[in-house]
C-alpha atoms as a PDB file:
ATOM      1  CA  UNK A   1      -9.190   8.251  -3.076  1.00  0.00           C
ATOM      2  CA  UNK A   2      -9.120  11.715  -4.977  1.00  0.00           C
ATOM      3  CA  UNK A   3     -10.268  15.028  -3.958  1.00  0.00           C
ATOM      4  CA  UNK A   4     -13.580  16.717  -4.486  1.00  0.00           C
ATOM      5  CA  UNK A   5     -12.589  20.228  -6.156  1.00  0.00           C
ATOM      6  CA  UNK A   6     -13.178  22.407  -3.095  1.00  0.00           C
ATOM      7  CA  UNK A   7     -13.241  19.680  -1.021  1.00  0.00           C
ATOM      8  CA  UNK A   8     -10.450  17.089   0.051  1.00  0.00           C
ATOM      9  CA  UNK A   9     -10.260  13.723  -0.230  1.00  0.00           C
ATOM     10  CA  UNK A  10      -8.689  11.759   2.593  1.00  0.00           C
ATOM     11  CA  UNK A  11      -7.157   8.836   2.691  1.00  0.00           C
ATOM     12  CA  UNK A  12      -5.302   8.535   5.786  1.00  0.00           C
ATOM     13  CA  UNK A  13      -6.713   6.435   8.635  1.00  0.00           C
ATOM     14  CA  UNK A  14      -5.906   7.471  12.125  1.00  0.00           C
ATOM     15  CA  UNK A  15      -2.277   7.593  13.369  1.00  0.00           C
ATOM     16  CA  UNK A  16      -0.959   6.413  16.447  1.00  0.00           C
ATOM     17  CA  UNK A  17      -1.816   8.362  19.395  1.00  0.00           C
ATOM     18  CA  UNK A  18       1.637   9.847  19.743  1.00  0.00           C
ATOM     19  CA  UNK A  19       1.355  11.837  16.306  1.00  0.00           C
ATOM     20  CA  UNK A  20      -0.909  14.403  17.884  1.00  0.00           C
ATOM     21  CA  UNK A  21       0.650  17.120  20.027  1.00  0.00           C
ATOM     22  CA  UNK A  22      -0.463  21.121  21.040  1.00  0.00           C
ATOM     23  CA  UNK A  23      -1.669  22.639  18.119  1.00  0.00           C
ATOM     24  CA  UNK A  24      -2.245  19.729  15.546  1.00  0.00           C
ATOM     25  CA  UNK A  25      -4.540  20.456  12.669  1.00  0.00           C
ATOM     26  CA  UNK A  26      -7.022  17.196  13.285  1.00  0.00           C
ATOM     27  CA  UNK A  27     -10.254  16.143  11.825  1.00  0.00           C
ATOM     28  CA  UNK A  28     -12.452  13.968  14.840  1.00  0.00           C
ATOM     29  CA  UNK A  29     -14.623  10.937  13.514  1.00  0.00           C
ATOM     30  CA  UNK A  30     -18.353  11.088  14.835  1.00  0.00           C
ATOM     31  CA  UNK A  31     -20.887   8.395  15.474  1.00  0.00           C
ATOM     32  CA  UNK A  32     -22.545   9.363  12.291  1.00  0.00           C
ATOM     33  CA  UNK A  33     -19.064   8.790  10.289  1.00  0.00           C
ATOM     34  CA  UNK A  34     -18.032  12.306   9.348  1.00  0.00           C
ATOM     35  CA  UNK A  35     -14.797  13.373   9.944  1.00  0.00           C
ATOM     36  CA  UNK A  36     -14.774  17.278  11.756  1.00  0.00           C
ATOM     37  CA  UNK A  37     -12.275  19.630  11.354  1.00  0.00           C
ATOM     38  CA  UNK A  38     -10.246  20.597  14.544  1.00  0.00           C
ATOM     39  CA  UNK A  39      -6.910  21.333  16.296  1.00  0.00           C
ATOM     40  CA  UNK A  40      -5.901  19.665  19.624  1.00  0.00           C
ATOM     41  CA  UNK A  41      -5.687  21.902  22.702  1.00  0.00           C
ATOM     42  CA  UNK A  42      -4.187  19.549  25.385  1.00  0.00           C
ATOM     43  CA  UNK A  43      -3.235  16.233  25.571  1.00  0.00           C
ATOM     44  CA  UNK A  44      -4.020  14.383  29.220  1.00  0.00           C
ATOM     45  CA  UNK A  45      -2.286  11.305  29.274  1.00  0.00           C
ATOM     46  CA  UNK A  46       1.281   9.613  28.795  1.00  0.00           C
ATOM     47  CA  UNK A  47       0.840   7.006  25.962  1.00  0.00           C
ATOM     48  CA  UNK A  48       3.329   5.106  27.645  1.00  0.00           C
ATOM     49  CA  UNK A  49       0.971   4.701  30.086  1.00  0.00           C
ATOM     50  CA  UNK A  50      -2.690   4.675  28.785  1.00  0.00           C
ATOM     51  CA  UNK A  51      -3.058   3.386  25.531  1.00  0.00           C
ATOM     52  CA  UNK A  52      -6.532   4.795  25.233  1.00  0.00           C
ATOM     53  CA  UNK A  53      -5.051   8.634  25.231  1.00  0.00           C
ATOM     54  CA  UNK A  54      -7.518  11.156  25.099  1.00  0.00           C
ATOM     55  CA  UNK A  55      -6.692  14.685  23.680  1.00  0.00           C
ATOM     56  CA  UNK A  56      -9.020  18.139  24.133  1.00  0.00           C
ATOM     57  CA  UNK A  57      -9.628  19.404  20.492  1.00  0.00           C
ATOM     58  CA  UNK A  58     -11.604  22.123  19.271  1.00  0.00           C
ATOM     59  CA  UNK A  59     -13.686  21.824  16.381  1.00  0.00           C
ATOM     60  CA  UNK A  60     -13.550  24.965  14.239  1.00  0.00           C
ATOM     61  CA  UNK A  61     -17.206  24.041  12.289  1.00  0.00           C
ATOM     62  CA  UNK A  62     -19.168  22.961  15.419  1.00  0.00           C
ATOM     63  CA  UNK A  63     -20.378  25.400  18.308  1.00  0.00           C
ATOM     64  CA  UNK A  64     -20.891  24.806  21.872  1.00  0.00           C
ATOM     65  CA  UNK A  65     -24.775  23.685  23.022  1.00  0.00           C
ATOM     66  CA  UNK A  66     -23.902  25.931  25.879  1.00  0.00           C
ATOM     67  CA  UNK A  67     -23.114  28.810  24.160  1.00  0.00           C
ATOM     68  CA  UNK A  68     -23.494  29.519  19.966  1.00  0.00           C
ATOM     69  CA  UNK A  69     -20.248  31.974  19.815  1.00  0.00           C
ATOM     70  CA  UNK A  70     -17.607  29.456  21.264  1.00  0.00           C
ATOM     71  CA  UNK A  71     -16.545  26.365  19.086  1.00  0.00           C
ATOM     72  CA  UNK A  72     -17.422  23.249  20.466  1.00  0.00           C
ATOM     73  CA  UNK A  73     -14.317  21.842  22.889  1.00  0.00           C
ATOM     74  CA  UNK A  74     -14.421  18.092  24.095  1.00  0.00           C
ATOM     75  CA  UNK A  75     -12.007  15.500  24.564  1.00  0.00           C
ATOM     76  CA  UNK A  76     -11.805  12.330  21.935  1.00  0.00           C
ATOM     77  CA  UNK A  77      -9.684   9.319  22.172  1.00  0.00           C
ATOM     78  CA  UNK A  78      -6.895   9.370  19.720  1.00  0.00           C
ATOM     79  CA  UNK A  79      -8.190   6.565  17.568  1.00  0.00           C
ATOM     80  CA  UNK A  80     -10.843   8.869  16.382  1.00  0.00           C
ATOM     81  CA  UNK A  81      -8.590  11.469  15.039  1.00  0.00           C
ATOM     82  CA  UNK A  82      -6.955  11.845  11.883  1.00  0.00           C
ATOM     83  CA  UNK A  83      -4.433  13.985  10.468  1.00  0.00           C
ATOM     84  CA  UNK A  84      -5.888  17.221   8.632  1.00  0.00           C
ATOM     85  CA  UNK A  85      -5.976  16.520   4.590  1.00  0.00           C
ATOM     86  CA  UNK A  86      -3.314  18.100   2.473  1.00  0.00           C
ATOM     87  CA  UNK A  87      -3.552  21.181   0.356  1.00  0.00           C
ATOM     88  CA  UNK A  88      -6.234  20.681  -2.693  1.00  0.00           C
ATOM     89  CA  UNK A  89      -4.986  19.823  -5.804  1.00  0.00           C
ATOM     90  CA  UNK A  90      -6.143  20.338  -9.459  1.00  0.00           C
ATOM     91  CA  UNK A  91      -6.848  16.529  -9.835  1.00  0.00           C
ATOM     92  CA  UNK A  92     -10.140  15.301 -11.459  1.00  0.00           C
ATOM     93  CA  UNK A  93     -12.732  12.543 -11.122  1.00  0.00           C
ATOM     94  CA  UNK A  94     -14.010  10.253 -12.554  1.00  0.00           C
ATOM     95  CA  UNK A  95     -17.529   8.666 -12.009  1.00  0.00           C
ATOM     96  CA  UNK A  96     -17.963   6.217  -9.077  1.00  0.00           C
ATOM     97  CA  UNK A  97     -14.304   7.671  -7.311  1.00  0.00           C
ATOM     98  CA  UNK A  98     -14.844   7.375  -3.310  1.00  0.00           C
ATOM     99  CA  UNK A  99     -14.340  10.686  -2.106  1.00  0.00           C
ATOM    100  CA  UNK A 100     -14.831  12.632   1.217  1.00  0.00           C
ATOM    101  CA  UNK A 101     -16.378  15.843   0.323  1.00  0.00           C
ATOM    102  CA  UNK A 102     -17.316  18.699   2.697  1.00  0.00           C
ATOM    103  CA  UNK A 103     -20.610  18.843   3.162  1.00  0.00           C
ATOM    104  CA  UNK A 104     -22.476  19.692   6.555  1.00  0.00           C
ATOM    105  CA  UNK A 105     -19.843  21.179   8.401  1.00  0.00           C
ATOM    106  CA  UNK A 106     -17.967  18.001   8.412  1.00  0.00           C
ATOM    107  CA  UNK A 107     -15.899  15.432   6.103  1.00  0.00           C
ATOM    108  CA  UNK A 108     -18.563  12.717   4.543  1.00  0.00           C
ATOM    109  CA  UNK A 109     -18.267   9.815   2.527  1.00  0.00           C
ATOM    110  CA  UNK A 110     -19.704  10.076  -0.927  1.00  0.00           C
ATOM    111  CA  UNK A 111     -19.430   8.477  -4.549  1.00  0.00           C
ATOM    112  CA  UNK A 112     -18.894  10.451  -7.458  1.00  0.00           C
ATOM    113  CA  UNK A 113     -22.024  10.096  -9.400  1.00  0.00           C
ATOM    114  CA  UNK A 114     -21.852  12.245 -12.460  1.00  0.00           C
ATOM    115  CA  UNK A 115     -19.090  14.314 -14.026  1.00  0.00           C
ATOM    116  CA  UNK A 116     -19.591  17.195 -16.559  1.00  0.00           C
ATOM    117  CA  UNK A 117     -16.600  19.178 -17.711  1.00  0.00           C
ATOM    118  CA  UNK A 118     -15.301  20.763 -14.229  1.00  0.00           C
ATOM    119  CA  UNK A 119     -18.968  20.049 -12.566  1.00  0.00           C
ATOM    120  CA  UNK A 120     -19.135  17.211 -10.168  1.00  0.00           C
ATOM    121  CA  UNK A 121     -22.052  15.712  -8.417  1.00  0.00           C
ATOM    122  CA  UNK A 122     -21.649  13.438  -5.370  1.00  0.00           C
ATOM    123  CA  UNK A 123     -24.131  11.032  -4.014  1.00  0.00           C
ATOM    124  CA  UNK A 124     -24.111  10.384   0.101  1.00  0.00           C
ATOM    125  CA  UNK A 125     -26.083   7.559   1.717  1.00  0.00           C
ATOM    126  CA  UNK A 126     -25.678   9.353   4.860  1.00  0.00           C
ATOM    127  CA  UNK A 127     -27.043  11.663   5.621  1.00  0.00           C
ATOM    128  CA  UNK A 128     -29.133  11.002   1.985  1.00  0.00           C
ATOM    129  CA  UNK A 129     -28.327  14.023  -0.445  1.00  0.00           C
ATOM    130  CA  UNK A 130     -26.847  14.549  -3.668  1.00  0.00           C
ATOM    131  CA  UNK A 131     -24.615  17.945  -3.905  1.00  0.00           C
ATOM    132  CA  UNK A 132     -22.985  19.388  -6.975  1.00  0.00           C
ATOM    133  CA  UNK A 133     -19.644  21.120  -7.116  1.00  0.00           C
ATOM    134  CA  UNK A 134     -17.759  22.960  -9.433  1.00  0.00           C
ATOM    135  CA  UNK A 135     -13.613  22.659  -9.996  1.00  0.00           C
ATOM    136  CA  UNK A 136     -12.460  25.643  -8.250  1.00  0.00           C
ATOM    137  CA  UNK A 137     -15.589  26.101  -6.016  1.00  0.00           C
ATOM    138  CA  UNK A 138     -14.987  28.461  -2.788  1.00  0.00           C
ATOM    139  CA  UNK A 139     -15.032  26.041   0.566  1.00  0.00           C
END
């Protein structure tokens, strides 16, 4: 996988439960398949003990139903967590790459579609939408 310019490409599947302490940069898999960035604020079980740990995260792109000026807090099982992606690089694509490009306050799954100098258009099937970046593109 390669990175959208802007936009990282991940390819690191989720880690054992262990990896993830206090503080840890994270992105949280939803039903829908996105990945979301956020950082974990507690961790609540011994994964000695429970192999289905759970860990409080924050999200730092979603907001609390209850209230539209906190971030959203909830607690995920390990599994669905992921290391945060790596710096961007200056890499390019090629048509048809796999990438995960930010898009909807979240990490989605998309195919590179059409490349034209340093502008890049990827397709997602969901949700259905075809964006267009440029290399070097604020986030």
């Amino acid at each position: 996988m390669k990175k959208i310019p802007s936009k990282e490409i991940v390819t690191t599947s989720p880690l054992p439960c262990f990896y993830f302490s206090r503080g840890s940069r994270v992105e949280a898999r939803a039903e829908q398949g996105a990945w979301f960035p956020a950082h974990v604020l507690d961790s609540n079980s011994n994964p000695l003990r429970n192999r289905k740990r759970r860990l409080l995260v924050e999200y730092e792109t979603l907001v609390s139903d209850d209230d539209s000026s906190k971030p959203l807090t909830e607690e995920i099982e390990a599994s669905l967590l992921r290391p945060a992606p790596p710096e961007e690089s200056d890499d390019g694509f090629e048509e048809h790459d796999v990438v995960d490009a930010f898009h909807v306050e979240g990490w989605w799954r998309g195919v590179v579609m059409s490349v034209d100098g340093d502008k890049y258009t990827v397709g997602f099937k969901s949700p259905p939408d075809l964006i267009c970046w440029s290399l070097g593109a604020a986030s």
